[in-house]
N, C-alpha and C. Protein backbone atom coordinates (compact mmCIF):
# COMPACT_ATOMS: atom_id res chain seq x y z
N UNK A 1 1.90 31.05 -26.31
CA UNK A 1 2.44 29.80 -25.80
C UNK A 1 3.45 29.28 -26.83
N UNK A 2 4.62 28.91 -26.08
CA UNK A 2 5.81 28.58 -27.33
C UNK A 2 5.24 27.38 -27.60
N UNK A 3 6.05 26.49 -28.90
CA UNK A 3 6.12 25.16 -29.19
C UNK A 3 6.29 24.20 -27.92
N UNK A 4 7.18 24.52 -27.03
CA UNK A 4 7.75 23.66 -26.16
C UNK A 4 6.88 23.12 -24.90
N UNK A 5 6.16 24.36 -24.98
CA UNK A 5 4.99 24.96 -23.60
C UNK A 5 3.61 23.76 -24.45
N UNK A 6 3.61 24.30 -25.68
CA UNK A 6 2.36 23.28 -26.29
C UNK A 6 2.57 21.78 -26.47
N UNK A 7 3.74 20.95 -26.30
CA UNK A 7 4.10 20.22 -26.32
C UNK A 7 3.89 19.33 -25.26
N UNK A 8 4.72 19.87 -23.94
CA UNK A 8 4.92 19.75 -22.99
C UNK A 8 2.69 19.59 -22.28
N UNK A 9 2.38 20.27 -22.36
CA UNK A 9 0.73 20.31 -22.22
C UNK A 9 0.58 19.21 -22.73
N UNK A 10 0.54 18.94 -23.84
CA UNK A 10 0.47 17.90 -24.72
C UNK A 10 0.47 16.54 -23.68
N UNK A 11 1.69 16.28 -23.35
CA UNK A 11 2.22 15.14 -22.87
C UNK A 11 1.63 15.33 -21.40
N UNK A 12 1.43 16.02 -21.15
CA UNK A 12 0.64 16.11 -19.37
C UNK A 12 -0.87 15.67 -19.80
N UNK A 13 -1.29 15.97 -20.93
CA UNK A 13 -2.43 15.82 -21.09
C UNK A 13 -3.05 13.95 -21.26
N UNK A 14 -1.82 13.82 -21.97
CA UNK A 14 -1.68 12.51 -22.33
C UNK A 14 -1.33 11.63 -21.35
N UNK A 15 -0.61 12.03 -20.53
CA UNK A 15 -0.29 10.81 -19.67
C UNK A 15 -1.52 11.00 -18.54
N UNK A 16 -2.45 11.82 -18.37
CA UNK A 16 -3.59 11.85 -17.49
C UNK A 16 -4.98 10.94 -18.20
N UNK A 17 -4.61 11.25 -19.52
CA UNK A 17 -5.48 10.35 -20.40
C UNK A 17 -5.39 8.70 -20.14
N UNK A 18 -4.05 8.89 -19.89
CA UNK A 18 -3.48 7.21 -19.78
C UNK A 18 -3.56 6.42 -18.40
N UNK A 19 -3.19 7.17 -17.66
CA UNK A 19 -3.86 6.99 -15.93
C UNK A 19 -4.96 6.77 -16.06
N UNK A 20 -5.93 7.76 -16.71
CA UNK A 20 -7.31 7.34 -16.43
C UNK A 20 -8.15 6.11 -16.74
N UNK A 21 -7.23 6.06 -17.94
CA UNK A 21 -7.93 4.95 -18.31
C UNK A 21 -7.34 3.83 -17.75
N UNK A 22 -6.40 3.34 -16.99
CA UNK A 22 -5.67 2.51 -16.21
C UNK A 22 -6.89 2.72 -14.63
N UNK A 23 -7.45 3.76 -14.50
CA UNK A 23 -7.84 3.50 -13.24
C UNK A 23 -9.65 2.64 -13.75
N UNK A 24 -9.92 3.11 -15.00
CA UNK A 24 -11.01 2.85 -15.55
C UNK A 24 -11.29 1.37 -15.24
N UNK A 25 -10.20 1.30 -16.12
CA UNK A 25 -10.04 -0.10 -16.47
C UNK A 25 -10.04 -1.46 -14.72
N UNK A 26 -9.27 -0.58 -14.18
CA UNK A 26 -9.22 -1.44 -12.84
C UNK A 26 -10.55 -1.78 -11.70
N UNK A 27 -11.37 0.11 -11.59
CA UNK A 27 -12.63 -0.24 -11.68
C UNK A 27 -13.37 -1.14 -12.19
N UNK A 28 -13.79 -1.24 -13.70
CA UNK A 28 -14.35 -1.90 -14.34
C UNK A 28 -13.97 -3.54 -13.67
N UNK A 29 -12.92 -3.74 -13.83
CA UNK A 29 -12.98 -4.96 -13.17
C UNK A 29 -13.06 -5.38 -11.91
N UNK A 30 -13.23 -4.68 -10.70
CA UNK A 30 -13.44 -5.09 -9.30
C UNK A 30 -14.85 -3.88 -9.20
N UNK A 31 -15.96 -4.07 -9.81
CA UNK A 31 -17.41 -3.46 -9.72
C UNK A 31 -17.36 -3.73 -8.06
N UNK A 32 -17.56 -5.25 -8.11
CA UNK A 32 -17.89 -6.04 -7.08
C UNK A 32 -17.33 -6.08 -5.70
N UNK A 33 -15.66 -5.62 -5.69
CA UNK A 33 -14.88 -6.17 -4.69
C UNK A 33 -14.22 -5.18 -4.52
N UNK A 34 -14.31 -3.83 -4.57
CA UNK A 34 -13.63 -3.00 -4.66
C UNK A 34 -14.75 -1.80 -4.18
N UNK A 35 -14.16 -0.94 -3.27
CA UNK A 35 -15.39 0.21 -2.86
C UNK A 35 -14.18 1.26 -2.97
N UNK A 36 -14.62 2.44 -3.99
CA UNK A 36 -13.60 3.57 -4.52
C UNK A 36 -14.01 4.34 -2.97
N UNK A 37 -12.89 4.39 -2.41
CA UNK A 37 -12.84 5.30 -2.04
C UNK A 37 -11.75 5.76 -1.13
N UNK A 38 -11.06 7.17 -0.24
CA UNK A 38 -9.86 7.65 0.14
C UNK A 38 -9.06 6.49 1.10
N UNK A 39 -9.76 6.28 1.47
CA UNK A 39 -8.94 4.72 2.59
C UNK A 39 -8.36 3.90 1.42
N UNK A 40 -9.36 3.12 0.77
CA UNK A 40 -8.89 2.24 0.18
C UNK A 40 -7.62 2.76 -0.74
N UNK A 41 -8.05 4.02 -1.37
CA UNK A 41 -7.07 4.51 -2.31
C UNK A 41 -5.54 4.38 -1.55
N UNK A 42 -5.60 5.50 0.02
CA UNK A 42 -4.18 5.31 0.51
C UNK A 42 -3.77 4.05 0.91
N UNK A 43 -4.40 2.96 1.19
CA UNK A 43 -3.52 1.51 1.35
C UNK A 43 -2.86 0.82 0.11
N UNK A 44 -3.62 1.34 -1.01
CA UNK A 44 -3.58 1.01 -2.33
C UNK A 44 -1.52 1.63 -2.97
N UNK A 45 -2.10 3.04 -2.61
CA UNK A 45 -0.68 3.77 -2.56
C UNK A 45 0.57 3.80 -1.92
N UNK A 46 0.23 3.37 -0.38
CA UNK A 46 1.56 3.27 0.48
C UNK A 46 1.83 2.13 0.31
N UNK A 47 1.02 0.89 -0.25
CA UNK A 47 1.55 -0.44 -0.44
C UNK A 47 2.22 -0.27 -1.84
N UNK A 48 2.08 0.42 -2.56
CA UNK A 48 2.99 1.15 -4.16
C UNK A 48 3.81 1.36 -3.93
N UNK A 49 3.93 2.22 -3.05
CA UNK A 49 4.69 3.38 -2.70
C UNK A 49 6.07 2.26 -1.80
N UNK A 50 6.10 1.53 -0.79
CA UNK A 50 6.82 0.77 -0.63
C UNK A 50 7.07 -0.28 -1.14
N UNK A 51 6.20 -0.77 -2.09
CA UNK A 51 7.19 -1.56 -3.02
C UNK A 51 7.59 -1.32 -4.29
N UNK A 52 7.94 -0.07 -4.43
CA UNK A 52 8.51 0.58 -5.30
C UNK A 52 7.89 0.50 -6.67
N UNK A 53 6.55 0.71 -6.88
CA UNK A 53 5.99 0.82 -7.83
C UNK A 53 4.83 1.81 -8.46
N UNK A 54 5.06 2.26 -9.45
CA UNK A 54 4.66 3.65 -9.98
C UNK A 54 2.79 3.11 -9.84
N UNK A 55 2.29 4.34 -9.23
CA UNK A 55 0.70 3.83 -8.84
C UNK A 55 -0.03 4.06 -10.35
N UNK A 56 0.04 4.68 -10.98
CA UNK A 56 -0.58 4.04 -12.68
C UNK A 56 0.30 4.30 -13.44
N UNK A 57 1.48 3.17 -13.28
CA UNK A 57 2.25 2.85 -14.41
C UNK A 57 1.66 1.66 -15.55
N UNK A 58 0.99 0.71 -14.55
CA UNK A 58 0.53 -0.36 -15.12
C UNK A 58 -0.56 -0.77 -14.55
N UNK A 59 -1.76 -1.21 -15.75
CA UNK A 59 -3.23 -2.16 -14.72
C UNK A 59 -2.48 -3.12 -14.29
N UNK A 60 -1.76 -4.04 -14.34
CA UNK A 60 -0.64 -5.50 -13.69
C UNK A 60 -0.53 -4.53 -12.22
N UNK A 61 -0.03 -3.38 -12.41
CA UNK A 61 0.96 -2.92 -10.91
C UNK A 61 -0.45 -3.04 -9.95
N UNK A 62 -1.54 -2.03 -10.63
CA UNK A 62 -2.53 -2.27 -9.79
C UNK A 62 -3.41 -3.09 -9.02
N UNK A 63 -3.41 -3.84 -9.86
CA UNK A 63 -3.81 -5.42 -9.88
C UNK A 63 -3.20 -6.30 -8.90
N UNK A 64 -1.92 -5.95 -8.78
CA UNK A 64 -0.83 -7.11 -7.94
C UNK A 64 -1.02 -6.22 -6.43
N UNK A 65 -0.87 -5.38 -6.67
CA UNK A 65 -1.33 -4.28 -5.21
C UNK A 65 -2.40 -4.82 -4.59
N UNK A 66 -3.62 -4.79 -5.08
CA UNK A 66 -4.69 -5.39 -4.96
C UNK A 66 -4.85 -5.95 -4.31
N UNK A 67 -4.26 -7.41 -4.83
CA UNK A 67 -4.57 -8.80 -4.39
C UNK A 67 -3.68 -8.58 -3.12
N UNK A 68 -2.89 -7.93 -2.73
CA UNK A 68 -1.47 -7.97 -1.43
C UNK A 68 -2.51 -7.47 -0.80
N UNK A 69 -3.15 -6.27 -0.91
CA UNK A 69 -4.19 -5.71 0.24
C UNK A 69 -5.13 -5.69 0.36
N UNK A 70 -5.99 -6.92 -0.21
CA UNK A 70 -7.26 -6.58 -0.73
C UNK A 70 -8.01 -7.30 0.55
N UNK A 71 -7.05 -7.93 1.96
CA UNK A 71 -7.97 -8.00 3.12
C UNK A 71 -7.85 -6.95 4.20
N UNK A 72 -7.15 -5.91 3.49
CA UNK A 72 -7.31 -4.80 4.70
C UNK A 72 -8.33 -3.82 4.04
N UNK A 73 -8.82 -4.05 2.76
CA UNK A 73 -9.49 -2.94 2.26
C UNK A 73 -10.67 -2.67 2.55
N UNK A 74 -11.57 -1.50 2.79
CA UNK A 74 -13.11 -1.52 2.72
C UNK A 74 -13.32 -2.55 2.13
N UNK A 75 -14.76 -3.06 2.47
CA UNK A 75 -15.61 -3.93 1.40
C UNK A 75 -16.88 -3.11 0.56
N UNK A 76 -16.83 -3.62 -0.34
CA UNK A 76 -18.34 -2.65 -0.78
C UNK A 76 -19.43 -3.52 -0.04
N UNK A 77 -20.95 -2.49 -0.44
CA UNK A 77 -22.05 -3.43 0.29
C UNK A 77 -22.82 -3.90 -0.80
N UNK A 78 -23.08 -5.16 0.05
CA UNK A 78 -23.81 -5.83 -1.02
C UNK A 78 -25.30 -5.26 -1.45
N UNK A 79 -25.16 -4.50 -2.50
CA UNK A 79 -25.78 -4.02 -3.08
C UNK A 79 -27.27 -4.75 -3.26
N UNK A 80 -26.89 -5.80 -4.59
CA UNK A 80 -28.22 -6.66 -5.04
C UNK A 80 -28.73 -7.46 -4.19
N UNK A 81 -28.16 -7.71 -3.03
CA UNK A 81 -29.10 -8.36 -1.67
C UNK A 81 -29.82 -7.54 -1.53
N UNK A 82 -29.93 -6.05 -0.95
CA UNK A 82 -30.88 -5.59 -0.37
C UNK A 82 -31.58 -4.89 -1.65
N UNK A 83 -31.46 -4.62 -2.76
CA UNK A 83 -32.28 -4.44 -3.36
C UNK A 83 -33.09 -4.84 -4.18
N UNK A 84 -33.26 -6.36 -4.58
CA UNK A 84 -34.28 -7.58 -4.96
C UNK A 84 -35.60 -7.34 -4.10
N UNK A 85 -35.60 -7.50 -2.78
CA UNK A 85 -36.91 -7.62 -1.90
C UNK A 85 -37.69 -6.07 -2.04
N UNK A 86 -36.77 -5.29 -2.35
CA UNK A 86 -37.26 -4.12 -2.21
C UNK A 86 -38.77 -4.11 -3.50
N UNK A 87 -37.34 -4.33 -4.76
CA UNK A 87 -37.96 -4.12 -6.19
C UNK A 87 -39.03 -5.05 -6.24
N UNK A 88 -39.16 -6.01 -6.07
CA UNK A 88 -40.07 -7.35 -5.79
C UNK A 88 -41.14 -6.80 -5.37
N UNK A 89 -41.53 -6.25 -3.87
CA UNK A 89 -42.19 -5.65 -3.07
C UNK A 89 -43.04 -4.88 -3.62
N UNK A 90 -42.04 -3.83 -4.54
CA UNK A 90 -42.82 -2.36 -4.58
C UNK A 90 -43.54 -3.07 -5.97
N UNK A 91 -42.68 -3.71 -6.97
CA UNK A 91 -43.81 -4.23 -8.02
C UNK A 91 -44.67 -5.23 -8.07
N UNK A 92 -44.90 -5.95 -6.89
CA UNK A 92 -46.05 -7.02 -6.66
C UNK A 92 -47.50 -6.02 -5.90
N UNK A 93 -46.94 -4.87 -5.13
CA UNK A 93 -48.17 -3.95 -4.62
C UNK A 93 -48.71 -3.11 -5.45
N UNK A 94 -47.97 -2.45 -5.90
CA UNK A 94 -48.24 -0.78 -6.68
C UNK A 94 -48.12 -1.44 -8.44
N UNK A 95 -49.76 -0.91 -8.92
CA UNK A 95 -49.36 -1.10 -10.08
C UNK A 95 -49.97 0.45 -10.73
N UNK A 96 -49.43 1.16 -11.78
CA UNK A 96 -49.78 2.30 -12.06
C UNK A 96 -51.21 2.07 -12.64
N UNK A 97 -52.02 3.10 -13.62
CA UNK A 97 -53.02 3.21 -14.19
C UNK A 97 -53.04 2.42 -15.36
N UNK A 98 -51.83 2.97 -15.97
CA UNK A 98 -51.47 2.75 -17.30
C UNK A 98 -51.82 0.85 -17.37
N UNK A 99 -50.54 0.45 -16.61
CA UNK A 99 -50.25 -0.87 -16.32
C UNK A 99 -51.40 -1.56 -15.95
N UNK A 100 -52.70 -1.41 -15.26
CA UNK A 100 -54.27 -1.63 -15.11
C UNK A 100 -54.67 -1.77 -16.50
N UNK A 101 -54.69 -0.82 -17.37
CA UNK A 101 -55.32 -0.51 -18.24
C UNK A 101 -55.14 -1.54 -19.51
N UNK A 102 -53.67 -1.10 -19.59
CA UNK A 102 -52.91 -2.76 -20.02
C UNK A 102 -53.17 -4.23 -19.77
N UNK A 103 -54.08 -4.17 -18.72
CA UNK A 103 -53.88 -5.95 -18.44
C UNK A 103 -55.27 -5.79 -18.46
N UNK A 104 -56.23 -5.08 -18.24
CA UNK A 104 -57.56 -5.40 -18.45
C UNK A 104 -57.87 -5.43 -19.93
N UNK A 105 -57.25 -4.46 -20.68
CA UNK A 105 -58.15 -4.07 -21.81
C UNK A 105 -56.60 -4.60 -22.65
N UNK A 106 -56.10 -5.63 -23.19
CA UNK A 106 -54.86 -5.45 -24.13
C UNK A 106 -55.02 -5.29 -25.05
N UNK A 107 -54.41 -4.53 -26.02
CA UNK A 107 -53.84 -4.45 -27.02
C UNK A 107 -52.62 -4.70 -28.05
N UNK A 108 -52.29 -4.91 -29.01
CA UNK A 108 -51.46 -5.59 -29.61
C UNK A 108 -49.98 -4.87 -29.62
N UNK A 109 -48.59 -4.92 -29.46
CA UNK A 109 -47.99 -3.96 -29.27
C UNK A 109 -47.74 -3.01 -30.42
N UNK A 110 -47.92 -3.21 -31.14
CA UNK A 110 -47.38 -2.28 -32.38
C UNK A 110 -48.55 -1.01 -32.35
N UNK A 111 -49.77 -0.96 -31.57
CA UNK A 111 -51.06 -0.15 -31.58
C UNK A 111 -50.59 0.80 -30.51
N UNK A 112 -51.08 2.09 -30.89
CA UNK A 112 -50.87 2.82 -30.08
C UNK A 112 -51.64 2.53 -28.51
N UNK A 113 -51.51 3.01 -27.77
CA UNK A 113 -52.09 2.70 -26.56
C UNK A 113 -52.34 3.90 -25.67
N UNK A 114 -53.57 4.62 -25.59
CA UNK A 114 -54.48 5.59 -25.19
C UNK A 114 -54.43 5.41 -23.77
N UNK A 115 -53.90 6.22 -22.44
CA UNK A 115 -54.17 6.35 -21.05
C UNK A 115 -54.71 7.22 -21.35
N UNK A 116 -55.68 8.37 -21.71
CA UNK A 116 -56.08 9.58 -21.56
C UNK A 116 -57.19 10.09 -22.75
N UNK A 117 -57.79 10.93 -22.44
CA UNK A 117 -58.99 11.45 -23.19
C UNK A 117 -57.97 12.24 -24.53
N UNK A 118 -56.58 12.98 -23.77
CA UNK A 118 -55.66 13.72 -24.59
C UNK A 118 -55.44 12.81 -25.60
N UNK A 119 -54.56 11.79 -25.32
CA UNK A 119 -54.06 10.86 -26.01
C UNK A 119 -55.21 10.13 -26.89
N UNK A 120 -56.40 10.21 -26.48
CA UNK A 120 -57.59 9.43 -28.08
C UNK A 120 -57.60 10.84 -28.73
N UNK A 121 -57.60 11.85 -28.22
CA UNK A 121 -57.58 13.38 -29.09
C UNK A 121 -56.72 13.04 -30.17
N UNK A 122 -55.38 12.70 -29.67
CA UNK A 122 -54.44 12.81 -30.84
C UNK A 122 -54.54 12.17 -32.02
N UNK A 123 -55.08 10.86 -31.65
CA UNK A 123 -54.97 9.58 -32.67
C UNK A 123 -55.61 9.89 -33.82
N UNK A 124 -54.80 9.97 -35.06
CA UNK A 124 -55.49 9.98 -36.16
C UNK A 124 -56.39 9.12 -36.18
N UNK A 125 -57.35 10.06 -37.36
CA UNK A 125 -58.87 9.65 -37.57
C UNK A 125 -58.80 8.12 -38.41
N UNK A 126 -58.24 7.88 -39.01
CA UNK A 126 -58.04 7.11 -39.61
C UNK A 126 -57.35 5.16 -38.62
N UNK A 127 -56.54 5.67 -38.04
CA UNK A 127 -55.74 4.98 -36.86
C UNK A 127 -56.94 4.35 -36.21
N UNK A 128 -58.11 5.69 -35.57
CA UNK A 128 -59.03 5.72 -34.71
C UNK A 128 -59.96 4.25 -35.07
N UNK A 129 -60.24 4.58 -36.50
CA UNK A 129 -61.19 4.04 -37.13
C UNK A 129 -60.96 2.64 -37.11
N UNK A 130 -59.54 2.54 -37.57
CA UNK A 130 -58.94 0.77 -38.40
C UNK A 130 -59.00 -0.04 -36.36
N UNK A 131 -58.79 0.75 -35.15
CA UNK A 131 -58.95 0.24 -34.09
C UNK A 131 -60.15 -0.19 -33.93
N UNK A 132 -60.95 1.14 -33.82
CA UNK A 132 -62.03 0.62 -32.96
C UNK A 132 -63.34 -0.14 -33.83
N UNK A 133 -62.64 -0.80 -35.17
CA UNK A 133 -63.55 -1.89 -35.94
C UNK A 133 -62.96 -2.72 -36.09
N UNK A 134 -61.79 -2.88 -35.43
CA UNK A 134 -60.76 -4.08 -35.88
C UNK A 134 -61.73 -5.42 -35.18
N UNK A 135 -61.08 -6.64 -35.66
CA UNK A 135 -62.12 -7.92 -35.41
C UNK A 135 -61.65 -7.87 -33.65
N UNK A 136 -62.67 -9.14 -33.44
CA UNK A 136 -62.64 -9.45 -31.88
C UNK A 136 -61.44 -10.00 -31.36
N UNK A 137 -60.87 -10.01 -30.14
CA UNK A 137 -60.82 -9.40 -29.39
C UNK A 137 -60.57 -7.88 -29.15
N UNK A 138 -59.55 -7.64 -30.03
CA UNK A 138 -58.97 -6.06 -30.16
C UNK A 138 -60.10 -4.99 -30.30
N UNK A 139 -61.07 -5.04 -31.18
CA UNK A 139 -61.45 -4.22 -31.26
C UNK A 139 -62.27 -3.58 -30.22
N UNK A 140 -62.78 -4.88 -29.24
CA UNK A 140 -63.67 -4.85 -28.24
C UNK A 140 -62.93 -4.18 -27.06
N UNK A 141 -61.66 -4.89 -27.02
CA UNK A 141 -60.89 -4.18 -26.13
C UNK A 141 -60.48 -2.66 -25.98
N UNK A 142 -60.20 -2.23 -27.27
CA UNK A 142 -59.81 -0.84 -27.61
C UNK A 142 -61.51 0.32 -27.39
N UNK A 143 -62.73 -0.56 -27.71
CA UNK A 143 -63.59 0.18 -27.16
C UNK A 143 -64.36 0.47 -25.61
N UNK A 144 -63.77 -0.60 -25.55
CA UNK A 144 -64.16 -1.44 -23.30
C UNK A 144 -63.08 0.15 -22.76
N UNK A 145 -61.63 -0.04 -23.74
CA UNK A 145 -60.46 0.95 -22.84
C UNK A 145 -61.31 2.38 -23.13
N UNK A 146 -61.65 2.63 -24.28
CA UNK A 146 -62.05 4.11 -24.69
C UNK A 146 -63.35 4.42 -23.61
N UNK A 147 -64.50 3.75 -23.07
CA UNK A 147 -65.08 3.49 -22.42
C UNK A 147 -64.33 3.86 -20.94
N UNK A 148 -63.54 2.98 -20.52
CA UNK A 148 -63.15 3.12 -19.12
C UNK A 148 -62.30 4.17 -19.14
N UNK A 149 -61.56 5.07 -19.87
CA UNK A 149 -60.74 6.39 -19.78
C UNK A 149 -61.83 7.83 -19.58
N UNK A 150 -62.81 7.54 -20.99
CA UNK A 150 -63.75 8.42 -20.72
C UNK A 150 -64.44 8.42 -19.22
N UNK A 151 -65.04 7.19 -18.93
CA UNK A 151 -65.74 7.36 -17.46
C UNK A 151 -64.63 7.63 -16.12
N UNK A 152 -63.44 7.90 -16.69
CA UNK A 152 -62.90 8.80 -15.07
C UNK A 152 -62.64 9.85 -15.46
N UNK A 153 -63.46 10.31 -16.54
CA UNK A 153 -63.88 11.80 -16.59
C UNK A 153 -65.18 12.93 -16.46
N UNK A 154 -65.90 11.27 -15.91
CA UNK A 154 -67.47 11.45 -16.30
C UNK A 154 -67.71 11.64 -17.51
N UNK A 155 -67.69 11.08 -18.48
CA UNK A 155 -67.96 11.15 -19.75
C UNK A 155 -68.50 9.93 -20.03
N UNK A 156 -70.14 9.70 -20.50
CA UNK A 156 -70.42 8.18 -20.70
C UNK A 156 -70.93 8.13 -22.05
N UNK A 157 -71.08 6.85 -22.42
CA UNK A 157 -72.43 6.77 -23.95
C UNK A 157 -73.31 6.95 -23.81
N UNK A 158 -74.84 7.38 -24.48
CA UNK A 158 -76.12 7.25 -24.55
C UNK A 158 -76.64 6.35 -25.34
N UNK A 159 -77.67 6.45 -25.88
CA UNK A 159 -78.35 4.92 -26.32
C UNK A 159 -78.13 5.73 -27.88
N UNK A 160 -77.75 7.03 -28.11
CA UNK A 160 -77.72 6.77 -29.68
C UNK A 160 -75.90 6.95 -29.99
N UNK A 161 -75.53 6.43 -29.24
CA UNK A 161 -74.27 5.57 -29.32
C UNK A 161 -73.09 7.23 -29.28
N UNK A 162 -73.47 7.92 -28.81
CA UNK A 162 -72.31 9.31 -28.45
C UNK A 162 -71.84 9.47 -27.26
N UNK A 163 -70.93 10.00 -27.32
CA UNK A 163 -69.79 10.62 -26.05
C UNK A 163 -71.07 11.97 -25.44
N UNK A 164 -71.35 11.75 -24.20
CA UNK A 164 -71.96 12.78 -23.48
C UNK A 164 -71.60 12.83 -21.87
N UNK A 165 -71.55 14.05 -21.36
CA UNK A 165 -71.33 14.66 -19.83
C UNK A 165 -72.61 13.97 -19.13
């Protein structure tokens, strides 16, 4: 590839760099009022295009385009209307295990927090220990949770205070 050829690349490369970010930028500001897509784009262009203005020469050119056609354009849909009732819905019904486990039995956030027989496996011995003697409430809690994880495995205490099937 000569100098001229690498050059020339160069500047194609660059001015696509520069468009883009002109279209970025125009996005970014119509999230709301603006729906990307081939319609909108060609009204966007033949209204350029006849008034004699380069389609990413400038965010201004785009911008002024805009506002000239912005009542023939798609609309986007309103998005956060229909999806509030949804999110609302699904998190006032459905709550996971974890999230149960959490509100019955709390713990402090900085403590690790055990859903699983795996997960008390892991916990250092030490970790184990400073929990499940820590003062009241916590400590009671962290043994009520160790309690209710084990028993949905069938795993209960006996009276000389051990983990048994």
């Amino acid at each position: 590839m000569t100098d001229q050829e690498k050059i020339a690349l160069y500047e194609r490369e660059r001015e696509e760099t520069r468009q883009s970010g002109i279209v970025y930028l125009f996005l970014q500001n119509h999230l709301k009022d603006y729906l990307p897509c081939a319609a909108n784009t060609q009204i966007l262009n033949d209204y350029m295009r006849k008034n004699g203005m380069e389609m990413f020469g400038s965010l201004d050119n785009l911008e002024r385009a805009f506002q000239a056609v912005k009542h023939q354009l798609a609309q986007p849909p309103n998005l956060e209307a229909q999806a509030v009732p949804q999110v609302q819905a699904t998190a006032a019904t459905e709550k996971t295990p974890e999230q149960l486990l959490d509100e019955e039995f709390p713990l402090p956030a900085k403590w690790f927090h055990p859903y699983s027989v795996e997960d008390i496996q892991r916990l250092d011995r030490e970790d184990f220990r400073r929990m499940f003697h820590a003062p009241p409430p916590f400590g009671e809690a962290f043994r009520k949770r160790l309690e209710r994880i084990y028993a949905t495995r069938g795993i209960h205490t006996d009276q000389r205070g051990g983990w048994r099937r």
